[in-house]
Protein backbone atom coordinates (compact mmCIF):
# COMPACT_ATOMS: atom_id res chain seq x y z
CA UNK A 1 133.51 96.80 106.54
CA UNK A 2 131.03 99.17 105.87
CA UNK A 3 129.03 101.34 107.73
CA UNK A 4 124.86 101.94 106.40
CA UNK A 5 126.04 102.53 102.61
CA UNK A 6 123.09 102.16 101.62
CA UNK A 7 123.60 99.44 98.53
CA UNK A 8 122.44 95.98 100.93
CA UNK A 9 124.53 92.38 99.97
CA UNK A 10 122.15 89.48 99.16
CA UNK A 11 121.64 87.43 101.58
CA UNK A 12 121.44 83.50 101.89
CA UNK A 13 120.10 83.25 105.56
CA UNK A 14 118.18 85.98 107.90
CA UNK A 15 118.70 85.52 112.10
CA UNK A 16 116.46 87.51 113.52
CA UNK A 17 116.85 88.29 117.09
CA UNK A 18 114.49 90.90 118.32
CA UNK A 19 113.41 91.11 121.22
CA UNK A 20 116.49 88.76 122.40
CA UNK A 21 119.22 90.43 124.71
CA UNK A 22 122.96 89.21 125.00
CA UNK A 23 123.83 86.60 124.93
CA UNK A 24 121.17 85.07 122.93
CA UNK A 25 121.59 87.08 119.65
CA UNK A 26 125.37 85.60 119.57
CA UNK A 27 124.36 82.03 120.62
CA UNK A 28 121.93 81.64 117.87
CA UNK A 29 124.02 83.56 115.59
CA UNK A 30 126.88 80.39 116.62
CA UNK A 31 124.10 77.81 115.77
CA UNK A 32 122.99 79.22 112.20
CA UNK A 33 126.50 79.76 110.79
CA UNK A 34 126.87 75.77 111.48
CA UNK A 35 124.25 74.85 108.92
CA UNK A 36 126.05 77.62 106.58
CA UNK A 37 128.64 76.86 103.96
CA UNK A 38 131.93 79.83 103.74
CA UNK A 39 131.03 82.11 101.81
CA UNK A 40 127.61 82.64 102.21
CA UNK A 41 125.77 86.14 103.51
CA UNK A 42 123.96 86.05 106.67
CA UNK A 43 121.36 89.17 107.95
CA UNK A 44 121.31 89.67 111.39
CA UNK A 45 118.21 91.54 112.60
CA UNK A 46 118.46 92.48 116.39
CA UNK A 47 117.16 94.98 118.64
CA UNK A 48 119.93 94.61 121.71
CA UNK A 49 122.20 97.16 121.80
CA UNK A 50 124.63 95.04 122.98
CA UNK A 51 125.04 93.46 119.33
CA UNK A 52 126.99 96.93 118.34
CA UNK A 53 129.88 95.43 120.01
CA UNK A 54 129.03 91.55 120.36
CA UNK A 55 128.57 91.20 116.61
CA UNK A 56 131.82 92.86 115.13
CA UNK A 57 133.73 90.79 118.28
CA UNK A 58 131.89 87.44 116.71
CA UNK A 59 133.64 88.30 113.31
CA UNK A 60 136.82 89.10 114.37
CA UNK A 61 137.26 86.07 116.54
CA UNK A 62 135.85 83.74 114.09
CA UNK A 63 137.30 85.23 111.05
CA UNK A 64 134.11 85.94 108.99
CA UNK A 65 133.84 89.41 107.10
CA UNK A 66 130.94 91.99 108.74
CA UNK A 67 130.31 93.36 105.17
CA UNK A 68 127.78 95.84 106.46
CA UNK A 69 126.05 97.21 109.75
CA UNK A 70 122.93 99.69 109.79
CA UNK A 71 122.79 100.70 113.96
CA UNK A 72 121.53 104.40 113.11
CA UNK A 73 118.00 103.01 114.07
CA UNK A 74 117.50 103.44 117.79
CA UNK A 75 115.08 100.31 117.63
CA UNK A 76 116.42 97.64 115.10
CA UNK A 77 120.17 97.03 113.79
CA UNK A 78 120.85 95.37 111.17
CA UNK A 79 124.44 93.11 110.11
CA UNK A 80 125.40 91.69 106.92
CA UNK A 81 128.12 88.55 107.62
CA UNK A 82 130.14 86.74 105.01
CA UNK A 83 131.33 83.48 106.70
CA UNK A 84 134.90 82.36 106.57
């Protein structure tokens, strides 16, 4: 996983979840990945801070790759997911 490289992955989906705090971001997050195939990218856009250590948990448990997180914004953070 990297950490705000700077080089973005296409995407093939976009959540986004501002405004939302825990544990909406992850319960929607659940919900899109069902109408995803594996392999596919999705963006997570969220503004709870919570999601630095929600979304990385998600992956692990469900065995999908966080390719990419950008939480050096104080307002928005953004997570790149490839499904499993």
């Amino acid at each position: 996983m990297a950490d705000n490289t700077g080089t973005l992955p296409n995407v093939d989906a976009v959540l986004d979840t501002t405004g939302l705090y825990c544990p909406e971001p992850i319960m929607l997050m659940h919900n899109k990945v069902r109408d995803m195939r594996p392999g596919q990218v999705l963006k997570v856009i969220a503004t709870d801070p919570a999601t630095t250590r929600d979304v990385p948990k998600f992956c692990q448990f469900l065995g999908h790759e966080l390719l990419e997180q950008d939480t050096a914004s104080e307002n928005n953070y953004l997570y790149f997911i490839r499904l499993a």
